[in-house]
N, C-alpha and C. Protein backbone atom coordinates (compact mmCIF):
# COMPACT_ATOMS: atom_id res chain seq x y z
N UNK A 1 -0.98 -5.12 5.91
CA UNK A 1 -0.69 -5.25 4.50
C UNK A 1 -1.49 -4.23 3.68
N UNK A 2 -3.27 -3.99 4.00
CA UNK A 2 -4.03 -3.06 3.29
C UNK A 2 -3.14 -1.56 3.39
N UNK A 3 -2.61 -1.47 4.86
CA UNK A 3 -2.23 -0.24 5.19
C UNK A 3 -0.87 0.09 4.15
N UNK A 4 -0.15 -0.96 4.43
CA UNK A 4 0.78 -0.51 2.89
C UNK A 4 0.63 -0.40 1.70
N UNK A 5 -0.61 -0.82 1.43
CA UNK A 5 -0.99 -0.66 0.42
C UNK A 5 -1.36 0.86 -0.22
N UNK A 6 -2.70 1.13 0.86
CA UNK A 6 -2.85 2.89 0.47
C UNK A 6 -2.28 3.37 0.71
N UNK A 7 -0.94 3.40 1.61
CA UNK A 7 -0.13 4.39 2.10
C UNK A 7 0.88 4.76 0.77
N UNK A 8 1.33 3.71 0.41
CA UNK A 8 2.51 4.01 -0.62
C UNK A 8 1.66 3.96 -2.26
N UNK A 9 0.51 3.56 -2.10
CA UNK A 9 -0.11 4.44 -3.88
C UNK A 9 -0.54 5.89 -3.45
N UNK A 10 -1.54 5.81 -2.46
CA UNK A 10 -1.60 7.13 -1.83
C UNK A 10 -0.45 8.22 -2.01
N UNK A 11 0.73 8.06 -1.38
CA UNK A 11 2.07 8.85 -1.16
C UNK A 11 2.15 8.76 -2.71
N UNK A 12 2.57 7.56 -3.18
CA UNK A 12 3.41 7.82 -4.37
C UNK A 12 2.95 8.60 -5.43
N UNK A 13 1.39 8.65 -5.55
CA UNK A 13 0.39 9.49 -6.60
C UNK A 13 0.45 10.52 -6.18
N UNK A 14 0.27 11.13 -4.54
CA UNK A 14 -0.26 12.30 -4.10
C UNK A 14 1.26 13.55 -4.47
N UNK A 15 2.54 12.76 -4.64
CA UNK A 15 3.37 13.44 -4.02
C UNK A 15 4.22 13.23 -5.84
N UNK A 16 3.90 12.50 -6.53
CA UNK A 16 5.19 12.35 -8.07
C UNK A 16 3.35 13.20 -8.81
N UNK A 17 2.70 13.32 -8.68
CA UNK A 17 1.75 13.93 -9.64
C UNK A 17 1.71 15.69 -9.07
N UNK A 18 2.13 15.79 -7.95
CA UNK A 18 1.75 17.64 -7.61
C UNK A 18 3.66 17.85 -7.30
N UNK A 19 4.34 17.27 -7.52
CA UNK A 19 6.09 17.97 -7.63
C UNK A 19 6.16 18.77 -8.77
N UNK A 20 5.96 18.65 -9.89
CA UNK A 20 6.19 19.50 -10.71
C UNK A 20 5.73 20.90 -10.89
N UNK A 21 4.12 20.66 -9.92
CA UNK A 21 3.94 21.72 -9.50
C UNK A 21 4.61 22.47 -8.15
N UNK A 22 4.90 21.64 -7.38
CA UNK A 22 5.87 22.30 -6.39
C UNK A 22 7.13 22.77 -7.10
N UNK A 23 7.94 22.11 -7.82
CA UNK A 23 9.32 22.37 -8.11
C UNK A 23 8.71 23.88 -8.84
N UNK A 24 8.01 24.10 -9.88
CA UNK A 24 7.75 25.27 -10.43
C UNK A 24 7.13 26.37 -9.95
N UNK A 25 5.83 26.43 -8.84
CA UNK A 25 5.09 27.12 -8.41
C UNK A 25 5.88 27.96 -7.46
N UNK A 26 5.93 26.19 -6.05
CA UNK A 26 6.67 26.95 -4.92
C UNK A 26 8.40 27.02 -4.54
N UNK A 27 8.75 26.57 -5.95
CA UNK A 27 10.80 26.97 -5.54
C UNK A 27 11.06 28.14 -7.28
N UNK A 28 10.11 28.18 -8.05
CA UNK A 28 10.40 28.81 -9.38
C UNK A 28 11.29 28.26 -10.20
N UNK A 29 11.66 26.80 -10.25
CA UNK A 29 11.88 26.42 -11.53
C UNK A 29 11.32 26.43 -12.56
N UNK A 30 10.64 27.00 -12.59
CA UNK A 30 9.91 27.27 -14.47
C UNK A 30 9.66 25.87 -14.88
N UNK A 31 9.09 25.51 -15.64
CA UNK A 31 8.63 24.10 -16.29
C UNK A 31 9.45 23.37 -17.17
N UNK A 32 10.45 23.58 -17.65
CA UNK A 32 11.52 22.66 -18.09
C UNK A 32 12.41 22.30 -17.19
N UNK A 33 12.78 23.23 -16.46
CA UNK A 33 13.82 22.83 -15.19
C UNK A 33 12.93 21.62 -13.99
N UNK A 34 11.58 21.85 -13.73
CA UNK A 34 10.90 21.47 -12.95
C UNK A 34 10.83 20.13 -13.36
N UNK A 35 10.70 19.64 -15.07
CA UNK A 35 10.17 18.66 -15.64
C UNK A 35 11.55 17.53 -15.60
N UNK A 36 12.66 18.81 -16.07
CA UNK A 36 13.64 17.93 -15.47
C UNK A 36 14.00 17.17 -14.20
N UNK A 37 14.15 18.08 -13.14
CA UNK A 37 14.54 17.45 -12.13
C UNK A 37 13.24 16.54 -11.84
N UNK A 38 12.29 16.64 -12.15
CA UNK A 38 10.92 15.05 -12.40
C UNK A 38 11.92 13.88 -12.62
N UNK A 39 12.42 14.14 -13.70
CA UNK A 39 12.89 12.88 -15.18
C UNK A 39 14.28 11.84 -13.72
N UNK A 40 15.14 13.32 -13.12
CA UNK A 40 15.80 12.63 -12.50
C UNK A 40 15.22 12.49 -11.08
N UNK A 41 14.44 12.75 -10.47
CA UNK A 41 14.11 12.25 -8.54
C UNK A 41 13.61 10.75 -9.14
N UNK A 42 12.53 11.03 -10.19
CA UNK A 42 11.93 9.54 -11.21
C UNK A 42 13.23 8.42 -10.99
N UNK A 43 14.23 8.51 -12.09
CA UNK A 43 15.31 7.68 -12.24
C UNK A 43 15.94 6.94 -10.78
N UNK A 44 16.04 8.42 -9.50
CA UNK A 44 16.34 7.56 -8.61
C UNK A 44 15.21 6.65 -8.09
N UNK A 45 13.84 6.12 -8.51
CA UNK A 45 13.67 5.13 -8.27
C UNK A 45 14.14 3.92 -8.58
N UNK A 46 14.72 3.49 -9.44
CA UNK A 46 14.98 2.48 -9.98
C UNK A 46 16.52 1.76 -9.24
N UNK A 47 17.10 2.11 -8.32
CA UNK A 47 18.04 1.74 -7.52
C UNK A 47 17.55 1.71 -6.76
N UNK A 48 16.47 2.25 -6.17
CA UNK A 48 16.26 2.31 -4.75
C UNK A 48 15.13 0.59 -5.19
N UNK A 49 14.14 0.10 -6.07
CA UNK A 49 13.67 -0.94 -6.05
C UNK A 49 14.48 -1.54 -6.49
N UNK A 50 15.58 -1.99 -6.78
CA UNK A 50 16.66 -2.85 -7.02
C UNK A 50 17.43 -3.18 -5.57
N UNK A 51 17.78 -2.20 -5.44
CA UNK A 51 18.33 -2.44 -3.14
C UNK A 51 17.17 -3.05 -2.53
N UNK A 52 16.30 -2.67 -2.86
CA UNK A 52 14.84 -3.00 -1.61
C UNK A 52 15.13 -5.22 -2.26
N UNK A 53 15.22 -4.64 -3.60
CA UNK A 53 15.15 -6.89 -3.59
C UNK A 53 15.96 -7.30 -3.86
N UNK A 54 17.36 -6.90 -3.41
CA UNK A 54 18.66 -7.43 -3.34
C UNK A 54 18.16 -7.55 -1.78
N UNK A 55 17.96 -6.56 -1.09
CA UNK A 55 18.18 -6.70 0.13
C UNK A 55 16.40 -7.94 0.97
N UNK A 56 16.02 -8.06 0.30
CA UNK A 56 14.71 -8.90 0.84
C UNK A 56 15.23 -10.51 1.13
N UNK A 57 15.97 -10.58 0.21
CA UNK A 57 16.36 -12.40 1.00
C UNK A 57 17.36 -12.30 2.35
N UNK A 58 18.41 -11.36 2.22
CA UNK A 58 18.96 -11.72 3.43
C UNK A 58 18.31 -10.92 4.71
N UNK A 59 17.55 -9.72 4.39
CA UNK A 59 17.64 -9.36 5.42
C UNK A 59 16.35 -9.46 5.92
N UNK A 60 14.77 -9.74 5.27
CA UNK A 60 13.92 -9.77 5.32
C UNK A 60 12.55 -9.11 4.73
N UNK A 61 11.73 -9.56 4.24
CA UNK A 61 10.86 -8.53 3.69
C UNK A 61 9.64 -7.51 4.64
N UNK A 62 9.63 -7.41 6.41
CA UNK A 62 9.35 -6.95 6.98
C UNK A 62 10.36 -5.98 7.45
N UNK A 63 11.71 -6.56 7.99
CA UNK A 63 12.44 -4.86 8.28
C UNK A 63 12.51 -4.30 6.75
N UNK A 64 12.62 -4.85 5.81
CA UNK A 64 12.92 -3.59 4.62
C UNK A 64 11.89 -2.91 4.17
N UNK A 65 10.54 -3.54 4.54
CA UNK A 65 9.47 -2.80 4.05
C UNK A 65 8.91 -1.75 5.34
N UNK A 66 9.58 -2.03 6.28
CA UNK A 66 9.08 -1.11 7.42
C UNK A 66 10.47 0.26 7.33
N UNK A 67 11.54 -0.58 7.20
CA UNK A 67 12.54 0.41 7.07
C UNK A 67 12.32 1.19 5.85
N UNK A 68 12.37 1.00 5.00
CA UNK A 68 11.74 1.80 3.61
C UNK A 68 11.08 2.85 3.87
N UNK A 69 9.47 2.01 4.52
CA UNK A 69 8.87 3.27 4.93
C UNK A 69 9.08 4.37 5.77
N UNK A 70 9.86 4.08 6.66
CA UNK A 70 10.18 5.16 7.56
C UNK A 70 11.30 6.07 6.83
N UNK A 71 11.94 5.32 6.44
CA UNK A 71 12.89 6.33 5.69
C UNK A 71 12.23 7.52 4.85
N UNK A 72 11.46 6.65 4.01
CA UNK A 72 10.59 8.08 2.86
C UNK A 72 9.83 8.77 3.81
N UNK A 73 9.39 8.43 5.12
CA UNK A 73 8.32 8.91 5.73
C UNK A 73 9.61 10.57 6.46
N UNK A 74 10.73 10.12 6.79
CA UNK A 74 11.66 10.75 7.48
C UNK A 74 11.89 11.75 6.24
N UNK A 75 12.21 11.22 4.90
CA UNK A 75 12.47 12.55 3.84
C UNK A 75 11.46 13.29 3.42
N UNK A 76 9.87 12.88 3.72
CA UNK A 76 8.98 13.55 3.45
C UNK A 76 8.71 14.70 4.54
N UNK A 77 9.28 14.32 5.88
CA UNK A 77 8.95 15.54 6.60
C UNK A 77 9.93 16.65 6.67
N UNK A 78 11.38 16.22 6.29
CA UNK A 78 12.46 17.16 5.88
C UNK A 78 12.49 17.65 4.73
N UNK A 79 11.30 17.52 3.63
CA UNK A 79 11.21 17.88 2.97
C UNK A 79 10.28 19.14 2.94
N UNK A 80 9.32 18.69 4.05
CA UNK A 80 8.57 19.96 4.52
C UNK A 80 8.34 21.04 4.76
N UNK A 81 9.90 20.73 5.34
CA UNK A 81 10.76 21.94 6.67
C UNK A 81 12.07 22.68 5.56
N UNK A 82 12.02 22.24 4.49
CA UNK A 82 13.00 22.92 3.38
C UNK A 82 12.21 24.10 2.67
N UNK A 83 13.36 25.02 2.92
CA UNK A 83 13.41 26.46 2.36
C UNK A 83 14.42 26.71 1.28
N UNK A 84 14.80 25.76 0.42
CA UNK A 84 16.08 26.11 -0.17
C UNK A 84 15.28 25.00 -1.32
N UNK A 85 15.82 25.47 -3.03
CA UNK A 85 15.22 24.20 -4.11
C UNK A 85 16.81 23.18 -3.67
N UNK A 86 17.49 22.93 -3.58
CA UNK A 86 18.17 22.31 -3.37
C UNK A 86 18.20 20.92 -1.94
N UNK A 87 17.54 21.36 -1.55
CA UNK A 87 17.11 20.48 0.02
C UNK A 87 15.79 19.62 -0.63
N UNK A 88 14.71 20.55 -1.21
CA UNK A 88 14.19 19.74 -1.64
C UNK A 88 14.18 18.97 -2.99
N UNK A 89 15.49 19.07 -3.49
CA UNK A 89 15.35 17.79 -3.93
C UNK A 89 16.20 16.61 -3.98
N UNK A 90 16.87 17.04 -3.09
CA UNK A 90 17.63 15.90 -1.78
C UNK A 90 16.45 14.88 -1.41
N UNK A 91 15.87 15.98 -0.74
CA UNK A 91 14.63 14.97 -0.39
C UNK A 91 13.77 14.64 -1.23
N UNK A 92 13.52 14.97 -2.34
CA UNK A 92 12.91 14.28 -3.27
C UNK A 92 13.13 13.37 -3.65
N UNK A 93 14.64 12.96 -3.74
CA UNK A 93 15.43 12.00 -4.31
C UNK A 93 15.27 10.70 -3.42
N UNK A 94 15.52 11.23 -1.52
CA UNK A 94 15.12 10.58 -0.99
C UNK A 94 13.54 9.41 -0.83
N UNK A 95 12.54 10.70 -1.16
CA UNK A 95 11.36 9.70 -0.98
C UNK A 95 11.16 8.90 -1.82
N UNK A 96 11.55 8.82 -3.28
CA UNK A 96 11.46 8.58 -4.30
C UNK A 96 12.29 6.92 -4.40
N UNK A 97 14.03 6.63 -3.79
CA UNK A 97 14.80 6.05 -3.84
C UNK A 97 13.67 5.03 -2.49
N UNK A 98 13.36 5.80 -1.78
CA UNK A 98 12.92 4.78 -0.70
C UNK A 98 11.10 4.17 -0.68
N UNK A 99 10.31 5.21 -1.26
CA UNK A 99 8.94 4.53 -1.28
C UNK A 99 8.94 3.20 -2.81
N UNK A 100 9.94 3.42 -3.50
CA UNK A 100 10.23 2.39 -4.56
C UNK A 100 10.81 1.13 -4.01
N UNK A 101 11.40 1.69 -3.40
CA UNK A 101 12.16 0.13 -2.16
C UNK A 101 10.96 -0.72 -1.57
N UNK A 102 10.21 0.28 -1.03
CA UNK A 102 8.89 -0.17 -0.43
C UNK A 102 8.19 -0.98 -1.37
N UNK A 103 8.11 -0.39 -2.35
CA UNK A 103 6.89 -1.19 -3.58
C UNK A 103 7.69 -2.89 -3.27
N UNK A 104 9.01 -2.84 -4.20
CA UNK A 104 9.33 -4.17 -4.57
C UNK A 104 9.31 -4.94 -3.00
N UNK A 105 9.83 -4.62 -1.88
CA UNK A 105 9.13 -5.29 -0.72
C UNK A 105 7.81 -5.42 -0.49
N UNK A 106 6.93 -4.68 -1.27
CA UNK A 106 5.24 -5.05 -0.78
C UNK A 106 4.94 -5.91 -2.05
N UNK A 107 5.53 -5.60 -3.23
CA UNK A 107 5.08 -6.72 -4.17
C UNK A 107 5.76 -8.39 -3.85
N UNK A 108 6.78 -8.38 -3.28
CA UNK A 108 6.97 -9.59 -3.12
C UNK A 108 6.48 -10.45 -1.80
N UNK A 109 6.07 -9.83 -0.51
CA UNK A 109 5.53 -9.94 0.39
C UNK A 109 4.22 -10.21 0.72
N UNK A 110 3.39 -9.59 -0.07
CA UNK A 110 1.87 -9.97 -0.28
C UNK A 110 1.75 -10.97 -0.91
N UNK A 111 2.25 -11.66 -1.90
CA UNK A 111 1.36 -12.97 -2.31
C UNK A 111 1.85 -13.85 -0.96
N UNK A 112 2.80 -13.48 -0.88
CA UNK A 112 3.41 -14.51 0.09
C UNK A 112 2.18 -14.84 1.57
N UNK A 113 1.50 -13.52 1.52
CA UNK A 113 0.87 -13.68 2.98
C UNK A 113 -0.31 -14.32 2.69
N UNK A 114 -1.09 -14.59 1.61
CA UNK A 114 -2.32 -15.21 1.47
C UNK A 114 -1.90 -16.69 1.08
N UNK A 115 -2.40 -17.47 1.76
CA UNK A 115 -2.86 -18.87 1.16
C UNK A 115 -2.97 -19.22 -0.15
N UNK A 116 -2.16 -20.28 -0.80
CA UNK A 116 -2.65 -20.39 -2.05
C UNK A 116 -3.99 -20.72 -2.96
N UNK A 117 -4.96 -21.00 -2.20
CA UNK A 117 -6.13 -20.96 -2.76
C UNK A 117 -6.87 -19.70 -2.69
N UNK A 118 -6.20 -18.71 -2.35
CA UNK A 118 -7.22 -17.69 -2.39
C UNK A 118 -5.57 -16.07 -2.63
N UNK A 119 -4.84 -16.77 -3.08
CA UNK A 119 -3.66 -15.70 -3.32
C UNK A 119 -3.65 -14.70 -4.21
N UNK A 120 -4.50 -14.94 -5.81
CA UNK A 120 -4.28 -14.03 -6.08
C UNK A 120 -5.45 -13.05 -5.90
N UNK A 121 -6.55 -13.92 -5.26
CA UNK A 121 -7.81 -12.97 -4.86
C UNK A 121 -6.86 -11.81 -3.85
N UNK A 122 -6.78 -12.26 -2.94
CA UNK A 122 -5.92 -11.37 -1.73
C UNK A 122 -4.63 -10.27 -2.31
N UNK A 123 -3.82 -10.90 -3.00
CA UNK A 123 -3.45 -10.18 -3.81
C UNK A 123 -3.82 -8.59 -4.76
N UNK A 124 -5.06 -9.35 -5.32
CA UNK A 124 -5.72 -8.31 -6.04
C UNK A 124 -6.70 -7.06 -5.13
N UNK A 125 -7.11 -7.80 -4.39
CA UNK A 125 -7.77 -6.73 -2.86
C UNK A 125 -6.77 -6.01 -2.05
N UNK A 126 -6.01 -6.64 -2.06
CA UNK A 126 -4.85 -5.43 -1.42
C UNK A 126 -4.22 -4.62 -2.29
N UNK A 127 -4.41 -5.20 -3.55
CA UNK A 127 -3.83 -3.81 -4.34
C UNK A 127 -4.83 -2.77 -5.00
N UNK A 128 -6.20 -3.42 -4.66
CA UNK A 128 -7.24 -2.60 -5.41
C UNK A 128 -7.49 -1.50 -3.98
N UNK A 129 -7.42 -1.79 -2.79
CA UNK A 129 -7.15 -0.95 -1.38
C UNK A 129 -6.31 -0.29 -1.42
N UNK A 130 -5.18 0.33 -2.39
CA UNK A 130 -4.04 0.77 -2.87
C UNK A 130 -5.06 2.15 -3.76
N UNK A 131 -5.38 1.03 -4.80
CA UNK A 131 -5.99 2.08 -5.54
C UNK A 131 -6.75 3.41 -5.26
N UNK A 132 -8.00 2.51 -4.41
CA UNK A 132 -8.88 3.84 -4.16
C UNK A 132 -7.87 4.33 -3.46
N UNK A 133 -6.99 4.32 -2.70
CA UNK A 133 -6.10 5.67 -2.09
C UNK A 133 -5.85 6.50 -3.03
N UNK A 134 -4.93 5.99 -4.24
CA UNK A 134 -4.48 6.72 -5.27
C UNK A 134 -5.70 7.49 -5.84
N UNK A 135 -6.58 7.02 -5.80
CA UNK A 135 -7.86 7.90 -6.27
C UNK A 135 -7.78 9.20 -5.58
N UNK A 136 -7.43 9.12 -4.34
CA UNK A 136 -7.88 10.18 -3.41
C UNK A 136 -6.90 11.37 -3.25
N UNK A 137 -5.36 10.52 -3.84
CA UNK A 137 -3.66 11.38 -3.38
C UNK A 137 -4.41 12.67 -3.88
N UNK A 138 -4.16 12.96 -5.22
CA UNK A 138 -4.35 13.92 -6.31
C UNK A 138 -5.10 15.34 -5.32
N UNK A 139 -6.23 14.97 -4.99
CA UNK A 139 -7.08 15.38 -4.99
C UNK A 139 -7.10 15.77 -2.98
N UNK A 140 -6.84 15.12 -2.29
CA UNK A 140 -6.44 15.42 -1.22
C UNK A 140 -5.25 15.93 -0.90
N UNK A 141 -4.28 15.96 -2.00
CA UNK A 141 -2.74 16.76 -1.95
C UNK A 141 -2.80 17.94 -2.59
N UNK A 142 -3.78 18.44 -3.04
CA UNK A 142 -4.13 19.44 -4.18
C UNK A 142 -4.92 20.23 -2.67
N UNK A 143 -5.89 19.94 -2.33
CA UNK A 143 -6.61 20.77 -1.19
C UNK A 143 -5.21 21.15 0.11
N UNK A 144 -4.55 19.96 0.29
CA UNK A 144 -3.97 20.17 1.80
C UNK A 144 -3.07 21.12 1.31
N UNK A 145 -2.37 20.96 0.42
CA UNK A 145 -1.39 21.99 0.17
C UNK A 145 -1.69 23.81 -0.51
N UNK A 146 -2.97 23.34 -1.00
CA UNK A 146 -3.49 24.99 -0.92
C UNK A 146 -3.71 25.40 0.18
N UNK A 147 -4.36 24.66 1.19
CA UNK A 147 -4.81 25.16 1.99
C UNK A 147 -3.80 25.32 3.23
N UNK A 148 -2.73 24.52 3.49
CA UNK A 148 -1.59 24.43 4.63
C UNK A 148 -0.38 24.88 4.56
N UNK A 149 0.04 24.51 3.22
CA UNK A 149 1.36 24.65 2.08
C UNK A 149 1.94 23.60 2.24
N UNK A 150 3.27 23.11 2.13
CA UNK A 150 4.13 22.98 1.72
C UNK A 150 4.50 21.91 2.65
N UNK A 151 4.90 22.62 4.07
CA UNK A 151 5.32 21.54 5.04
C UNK A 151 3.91 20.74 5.52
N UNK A 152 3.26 21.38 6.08
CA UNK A 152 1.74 20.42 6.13
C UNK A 152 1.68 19.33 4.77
N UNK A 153 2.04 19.29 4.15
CA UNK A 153 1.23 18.34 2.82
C UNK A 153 1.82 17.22 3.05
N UNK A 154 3.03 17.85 3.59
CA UNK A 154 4.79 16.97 3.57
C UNK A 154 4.37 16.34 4.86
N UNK A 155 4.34 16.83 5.94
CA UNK A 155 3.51 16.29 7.13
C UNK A 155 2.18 14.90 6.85
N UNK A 156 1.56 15.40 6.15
CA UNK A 156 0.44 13.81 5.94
C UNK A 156 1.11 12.77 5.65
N UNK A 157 2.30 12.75 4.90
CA UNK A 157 2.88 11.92 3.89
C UNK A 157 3.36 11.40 4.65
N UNK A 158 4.48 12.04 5.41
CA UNK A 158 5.67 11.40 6.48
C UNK A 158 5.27 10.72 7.73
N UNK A 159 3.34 10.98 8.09
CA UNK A 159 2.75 10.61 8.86
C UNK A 159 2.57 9.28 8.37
N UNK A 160 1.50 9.01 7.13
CA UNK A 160 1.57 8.22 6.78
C UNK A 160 2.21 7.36 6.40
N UNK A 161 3.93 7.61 5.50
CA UNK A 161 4.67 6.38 5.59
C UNK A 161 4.91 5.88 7.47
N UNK A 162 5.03 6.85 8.15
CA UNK A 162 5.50 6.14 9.58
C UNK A 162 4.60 5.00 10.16
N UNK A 163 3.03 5.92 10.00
CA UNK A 163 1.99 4.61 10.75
C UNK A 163 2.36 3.66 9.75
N UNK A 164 2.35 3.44 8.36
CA UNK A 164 2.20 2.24 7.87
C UNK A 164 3.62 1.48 8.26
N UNK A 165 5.09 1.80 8.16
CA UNK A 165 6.03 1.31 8.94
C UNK A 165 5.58 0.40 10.19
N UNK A 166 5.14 1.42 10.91
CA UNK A 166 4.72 0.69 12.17
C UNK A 166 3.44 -0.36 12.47
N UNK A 167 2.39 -0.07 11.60
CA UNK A 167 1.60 -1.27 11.27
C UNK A 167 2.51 -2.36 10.49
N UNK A 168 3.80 -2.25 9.73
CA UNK A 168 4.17 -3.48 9.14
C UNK A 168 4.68 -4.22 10.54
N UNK A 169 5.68 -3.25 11.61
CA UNK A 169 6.40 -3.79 12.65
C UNK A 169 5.58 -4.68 13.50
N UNK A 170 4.42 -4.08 13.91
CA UNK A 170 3.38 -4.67 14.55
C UNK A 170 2.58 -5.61 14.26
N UNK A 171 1.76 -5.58 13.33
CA UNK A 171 0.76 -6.46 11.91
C UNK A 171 1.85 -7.31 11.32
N UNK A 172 2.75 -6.96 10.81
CA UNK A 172 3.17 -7.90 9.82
C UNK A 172 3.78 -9.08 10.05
N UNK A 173 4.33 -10.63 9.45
CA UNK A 173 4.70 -11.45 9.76
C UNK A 173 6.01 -11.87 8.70
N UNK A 174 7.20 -11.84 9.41
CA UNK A 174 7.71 -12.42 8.44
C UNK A 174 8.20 -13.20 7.79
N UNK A 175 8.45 -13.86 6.62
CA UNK A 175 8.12 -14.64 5.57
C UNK A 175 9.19 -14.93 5.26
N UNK A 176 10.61 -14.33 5.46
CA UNK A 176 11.71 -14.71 4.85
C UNK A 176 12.38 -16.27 5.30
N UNK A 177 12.43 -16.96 4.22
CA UNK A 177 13.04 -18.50 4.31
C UNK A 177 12.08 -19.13 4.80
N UNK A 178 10.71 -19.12 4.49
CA UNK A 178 9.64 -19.39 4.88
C UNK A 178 9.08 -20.23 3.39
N UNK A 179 8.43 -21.41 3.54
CA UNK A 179 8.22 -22.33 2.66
C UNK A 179 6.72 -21.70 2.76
N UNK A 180 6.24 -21.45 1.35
CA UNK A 180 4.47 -20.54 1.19
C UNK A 180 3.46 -21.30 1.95
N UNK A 181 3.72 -22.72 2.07
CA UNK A 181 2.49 -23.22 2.87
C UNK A 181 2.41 -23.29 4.01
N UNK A 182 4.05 -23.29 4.56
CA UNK A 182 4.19 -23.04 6.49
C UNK A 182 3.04 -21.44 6.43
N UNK A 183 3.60 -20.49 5.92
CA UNK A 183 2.88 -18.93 6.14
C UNK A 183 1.52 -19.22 6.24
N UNK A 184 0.47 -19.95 5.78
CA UNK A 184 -0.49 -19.76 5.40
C UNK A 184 -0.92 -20.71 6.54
N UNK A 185 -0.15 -21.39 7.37
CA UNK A 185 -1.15 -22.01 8.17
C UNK A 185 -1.47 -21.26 9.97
């Protein structure tokens, strides 16, 4: 659960705060074009966390939060390997539609996993384990990509959504049609 946590504030800070500098720096959209296509990869979040909790009652909140992740983890490394502004922002669209899927599966999934006497403590520790990641995106996506470029940066990311995928497959328990006090015992 911690692991989804930093993985997707981590990703989501490291990678929606340095695009605009990618879209402008390394494809030359200039800064209105760049700011635009922001406004829209942005927008496709908001379908992609609407699917993620349409799809959490029937199908579960462990395959969708593991599937989620792998998915953004899969557009972050094809996003890597793109030489064309057009590919990447396919895949932009992609990570964007799918690490948002992820959120609304990790927000509804975590209270669920702590006990109610201590839920929203647990709650709040797994999302403050979120945070300091996000502390770190900025600033560790700013070095890797000066220093690697482009596909390397894209590489940490796609690494990281995968392990955390696979820590949900492994670690995680799931909860769907599950009464909160069966989970907790």
């Amino acid at each position: 659960l911690w692991i989804g946590w930093a993985v997707l504030v981590y990703t989501y800070h490291g990678i929606f705060i340095w695009l605009p500098t990618i879209y402008a720096k390394g494809f030359g959209l200039g800064i209105m074009k760049s700011l635009f296509w922001i406004l829209i990869v942005t927008a496709i979040q908001i379908p992609g966390y609407y699917s993620a909790t349409f799809l959490l009652d029937p199908v579960g909140r462990k395959p969708i939060l593991s599937t989620y992740l792998a998915v953004a983890g899969l557009g972050s490394f094809l996003l890597g390997l793109s030489m064309n502004i057009n590919w990447v922002l396919l895949w932009s669209g992609v990570i964007s539609f799918f690490n948002l899927g992820a959120w609304a599966a990790l927000y509804t999934y975590t209270p669920e996993l702590y006990p109610t006497s201590v839920r929203g403590t647990g709650s709040g520790f797994a999302a403050s384990i979120g945070r300091a990641a996000g502390i770190l995106a900025p600033i560790l996506t700013g070095y890797v990509y000066a220093t690697w470029g482009l596909a390397q940066t894209f590489n940490v990311f796609a690494l990281a959504h995968i392990l955390a995928a696979i820590a949900t497959v492994i670690l995680g328990t799931e909860t769907k049609g599950m009464v909160l006090e069966e989970i907790s015992r």
